[in-house]
C-alpha atoms as a PDB file:
ATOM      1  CA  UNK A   1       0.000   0.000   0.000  1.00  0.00           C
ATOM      2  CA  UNK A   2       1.003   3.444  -0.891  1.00  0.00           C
ATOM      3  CA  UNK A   3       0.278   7.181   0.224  1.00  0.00           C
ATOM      4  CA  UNK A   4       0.283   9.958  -1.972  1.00  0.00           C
ATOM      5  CA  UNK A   5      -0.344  13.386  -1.018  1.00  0.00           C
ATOM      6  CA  UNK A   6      -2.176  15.396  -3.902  1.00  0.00           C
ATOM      7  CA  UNK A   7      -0.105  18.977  -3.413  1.00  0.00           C
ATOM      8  CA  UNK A   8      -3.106  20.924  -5.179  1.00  0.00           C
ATOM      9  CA  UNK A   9      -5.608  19.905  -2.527  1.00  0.00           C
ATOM     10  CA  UNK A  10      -3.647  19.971   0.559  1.00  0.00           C
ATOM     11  CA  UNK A  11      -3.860  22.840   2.294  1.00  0.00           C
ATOM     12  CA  UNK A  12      -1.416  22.070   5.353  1.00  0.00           C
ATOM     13  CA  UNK A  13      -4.224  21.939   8.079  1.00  0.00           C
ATOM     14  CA  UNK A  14      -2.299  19.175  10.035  1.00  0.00           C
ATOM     15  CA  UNK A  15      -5.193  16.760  10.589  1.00  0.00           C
ATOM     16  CA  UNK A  16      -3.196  13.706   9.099  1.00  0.00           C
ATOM     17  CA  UNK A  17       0.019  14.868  11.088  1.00  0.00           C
ATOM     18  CA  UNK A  18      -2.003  14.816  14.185  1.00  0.00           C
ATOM     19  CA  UNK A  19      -4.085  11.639  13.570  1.00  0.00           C
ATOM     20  CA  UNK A  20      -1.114   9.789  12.533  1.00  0.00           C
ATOM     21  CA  UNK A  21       1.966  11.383  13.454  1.00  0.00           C
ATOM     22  CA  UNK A  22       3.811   7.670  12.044  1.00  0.00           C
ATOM     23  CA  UNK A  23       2.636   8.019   8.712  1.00  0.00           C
ATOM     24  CA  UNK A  24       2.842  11.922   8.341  1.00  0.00           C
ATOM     25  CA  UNK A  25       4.847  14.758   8.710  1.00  0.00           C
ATOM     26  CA  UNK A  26       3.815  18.478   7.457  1.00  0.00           C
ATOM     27  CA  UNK A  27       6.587  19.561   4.979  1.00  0.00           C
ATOM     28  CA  UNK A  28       8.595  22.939   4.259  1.00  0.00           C
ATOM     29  CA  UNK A  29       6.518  23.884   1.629  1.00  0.00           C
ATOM     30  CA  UNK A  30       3.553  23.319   4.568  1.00  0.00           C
ATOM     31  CA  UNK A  31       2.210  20.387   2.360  1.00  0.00           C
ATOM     32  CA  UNK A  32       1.425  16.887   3.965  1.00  0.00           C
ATOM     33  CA  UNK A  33       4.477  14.290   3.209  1.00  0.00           C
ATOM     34  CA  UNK A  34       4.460  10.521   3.604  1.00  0.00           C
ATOM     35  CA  UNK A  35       7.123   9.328   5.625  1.00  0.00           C
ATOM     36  CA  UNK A  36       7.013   5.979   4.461  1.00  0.00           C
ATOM     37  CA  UNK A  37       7.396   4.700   0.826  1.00  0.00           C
ATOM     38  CA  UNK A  38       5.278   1.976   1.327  1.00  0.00           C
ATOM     39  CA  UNK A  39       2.928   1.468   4.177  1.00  0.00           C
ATOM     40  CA  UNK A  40       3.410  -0.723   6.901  1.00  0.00           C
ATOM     41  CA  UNK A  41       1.239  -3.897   7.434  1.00  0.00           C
ATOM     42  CA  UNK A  42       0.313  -3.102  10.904  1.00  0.00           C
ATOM     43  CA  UNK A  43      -0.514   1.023  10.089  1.00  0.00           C
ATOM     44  CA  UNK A  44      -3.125   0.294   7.192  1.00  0.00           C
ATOM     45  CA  UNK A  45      -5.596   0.472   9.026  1.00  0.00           C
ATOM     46  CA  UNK A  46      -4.913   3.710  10.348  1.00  0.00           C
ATOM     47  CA  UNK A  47      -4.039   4.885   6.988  1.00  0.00           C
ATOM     48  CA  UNK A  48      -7.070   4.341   5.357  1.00  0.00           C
ATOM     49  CA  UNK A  49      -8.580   5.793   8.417  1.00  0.00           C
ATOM     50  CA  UNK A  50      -6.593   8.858   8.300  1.00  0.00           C
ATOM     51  CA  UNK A  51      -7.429   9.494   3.907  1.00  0.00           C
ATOM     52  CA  UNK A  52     -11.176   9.315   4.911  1.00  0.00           C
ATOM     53  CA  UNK A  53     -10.672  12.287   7.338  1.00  0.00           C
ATOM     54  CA  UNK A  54      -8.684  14.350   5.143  1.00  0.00           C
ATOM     55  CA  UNK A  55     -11.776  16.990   4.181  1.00  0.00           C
ATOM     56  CA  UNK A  56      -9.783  17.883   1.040  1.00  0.00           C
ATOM     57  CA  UNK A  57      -9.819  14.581  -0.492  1.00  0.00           C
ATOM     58  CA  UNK A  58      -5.690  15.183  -0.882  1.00  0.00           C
ATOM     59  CA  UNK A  59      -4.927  11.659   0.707  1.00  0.00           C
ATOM     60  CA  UNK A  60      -4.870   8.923  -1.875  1.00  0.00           C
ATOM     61  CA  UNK A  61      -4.357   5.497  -1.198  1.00  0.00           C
ATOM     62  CA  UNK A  62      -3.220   2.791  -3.932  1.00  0.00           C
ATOM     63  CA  UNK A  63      -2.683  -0.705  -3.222  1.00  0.00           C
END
């Protein structure tokens, strides 16, 4: 599994940093980064969790 942040729809509001600090950090240009290249097995879960919260859609999730 794989995160990508969509840069035109984040708007650096922090809610994936703060739901899932492991999976997300906010970067320099104040746009959400994955800090993983692939997803780990046991943070999926909160993954897919965290993409549904995002209200700007920017999270996507591929498999």
């Amino acid at each position: 599994m794989k995160i990508t942040i969509d840069p035109d729809l984040c708007t650096g509001c922090e809610d994936c940093t703060e739901a899932c600090p492991s999976l997300f950090k906010l970067g320099s240009n104040w746009i959400a980064e994955p800090l993983h290249d692939s997803v780990p097995t046991d943070l999926e879960g909160e993954a897919k969790k965290t993409a549904s919260l995002c209200q700007f859609e920017a999270i996507l999730i591929s498999e």
